[in-house]
C-alpha atoms as a PDB file:
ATOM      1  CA  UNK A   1       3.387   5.992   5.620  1.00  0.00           C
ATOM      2  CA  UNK A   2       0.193   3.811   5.637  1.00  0.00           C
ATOM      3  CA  UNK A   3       0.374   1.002   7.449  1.00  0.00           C
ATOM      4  CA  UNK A   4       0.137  -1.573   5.165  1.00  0.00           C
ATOM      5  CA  UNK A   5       3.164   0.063   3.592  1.00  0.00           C
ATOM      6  CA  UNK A   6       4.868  -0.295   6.555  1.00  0.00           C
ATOM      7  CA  UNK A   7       4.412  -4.064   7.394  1.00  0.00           C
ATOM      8  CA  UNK A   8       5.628  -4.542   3.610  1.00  0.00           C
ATOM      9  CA  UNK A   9       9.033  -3.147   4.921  1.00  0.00           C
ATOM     10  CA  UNK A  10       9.354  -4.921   7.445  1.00  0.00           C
ATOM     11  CA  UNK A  11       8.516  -8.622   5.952  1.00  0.00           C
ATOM     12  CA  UNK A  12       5.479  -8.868   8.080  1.00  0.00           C
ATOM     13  CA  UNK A  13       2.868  -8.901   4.561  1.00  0.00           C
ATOM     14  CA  UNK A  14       3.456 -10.161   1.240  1.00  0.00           C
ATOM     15  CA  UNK A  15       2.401  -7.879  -1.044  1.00  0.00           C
ATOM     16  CA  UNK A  16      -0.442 -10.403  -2.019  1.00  0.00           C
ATOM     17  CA  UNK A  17      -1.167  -9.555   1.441  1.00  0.00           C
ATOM     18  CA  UNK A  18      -0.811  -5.862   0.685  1.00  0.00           C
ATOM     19  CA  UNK A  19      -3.545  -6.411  -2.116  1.00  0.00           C
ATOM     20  CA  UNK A  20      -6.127  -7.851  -0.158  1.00  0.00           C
ATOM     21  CA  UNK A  21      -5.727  -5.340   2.340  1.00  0.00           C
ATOM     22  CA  UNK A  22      -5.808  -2.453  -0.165  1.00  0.00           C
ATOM     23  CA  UNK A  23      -9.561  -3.421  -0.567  1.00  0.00           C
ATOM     24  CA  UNK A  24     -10.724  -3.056   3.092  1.00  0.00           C
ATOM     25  CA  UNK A  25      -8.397  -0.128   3.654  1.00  0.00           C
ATOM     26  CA  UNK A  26     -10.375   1.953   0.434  1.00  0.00           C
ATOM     27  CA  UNK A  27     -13.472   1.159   2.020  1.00  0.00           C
ATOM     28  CA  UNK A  28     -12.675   2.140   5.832  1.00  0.00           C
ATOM     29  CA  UNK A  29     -10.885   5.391   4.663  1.00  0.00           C
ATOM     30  CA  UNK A  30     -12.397   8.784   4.444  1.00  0.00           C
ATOM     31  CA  UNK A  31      -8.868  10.665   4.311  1.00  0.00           C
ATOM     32  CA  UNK A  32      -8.161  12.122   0.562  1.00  0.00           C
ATOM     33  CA  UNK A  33      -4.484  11.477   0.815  1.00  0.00           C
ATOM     34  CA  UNK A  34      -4.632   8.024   1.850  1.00  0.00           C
ATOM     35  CA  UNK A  35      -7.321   7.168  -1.365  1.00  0.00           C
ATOM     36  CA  UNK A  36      -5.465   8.510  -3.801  1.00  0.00           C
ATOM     37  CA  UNK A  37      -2.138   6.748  -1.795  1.00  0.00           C
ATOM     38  CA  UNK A  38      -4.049   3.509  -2.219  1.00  0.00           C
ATOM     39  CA  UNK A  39      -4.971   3.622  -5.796  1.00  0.00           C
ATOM     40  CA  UNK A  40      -1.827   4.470  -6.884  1.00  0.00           C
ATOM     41  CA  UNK A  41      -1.044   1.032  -5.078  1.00  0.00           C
ATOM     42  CA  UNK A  42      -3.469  -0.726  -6.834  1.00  0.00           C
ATOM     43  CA  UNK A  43      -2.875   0.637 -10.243  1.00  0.00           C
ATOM     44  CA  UNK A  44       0.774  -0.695  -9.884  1.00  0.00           C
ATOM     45  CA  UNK A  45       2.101  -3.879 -10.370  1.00  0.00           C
ATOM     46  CA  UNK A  46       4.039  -6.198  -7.857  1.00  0.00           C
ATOM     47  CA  UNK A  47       7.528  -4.778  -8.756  1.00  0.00           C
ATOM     48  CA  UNK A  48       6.057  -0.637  -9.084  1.00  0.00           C
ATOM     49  CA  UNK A  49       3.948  -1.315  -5.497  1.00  0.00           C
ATOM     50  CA  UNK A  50       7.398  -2.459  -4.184  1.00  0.00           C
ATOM     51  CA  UNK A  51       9.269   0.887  -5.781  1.00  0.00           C
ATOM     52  CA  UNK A  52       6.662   2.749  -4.393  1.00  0.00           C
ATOM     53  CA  UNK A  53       6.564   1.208  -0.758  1.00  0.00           C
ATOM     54  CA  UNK A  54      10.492   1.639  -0.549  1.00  0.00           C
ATOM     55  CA  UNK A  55      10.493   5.021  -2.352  1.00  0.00           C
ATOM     56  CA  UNK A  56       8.188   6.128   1.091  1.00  0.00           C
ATOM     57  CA  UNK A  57      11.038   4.785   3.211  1.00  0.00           C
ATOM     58  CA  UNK A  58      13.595   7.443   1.883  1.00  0.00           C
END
């Protein structure tokens, strides 16, 4: 689980937060998994980020 992802959880980032985050995080990542973790992110909406951030928890 990403980080970001993980402060989500655990109330310590909005997701607005989360958003402006995504940006820096895309550009300081080399790592295929996380990139294509991160656009998924930002394709989704507020409420399908959050499904996907708890989904990871499972």
């Amino acid at each position: 689980m990403c980080i970001m992802c993980l402060e989500i959880l655990k109330g310590r980032m909005t997701i607005l937060e989360g958003r402006k985050a995504l940006t820096e995080l895309v550009e300081t990542t080399e790592e295929r998994d996380l990139l294509k973790h991160y656009k998924e992110l930002d394709e989704a909406d507020d409420e399908k980020m959050l499904e996907i951030i708890n989904r990871l928890d499972t």
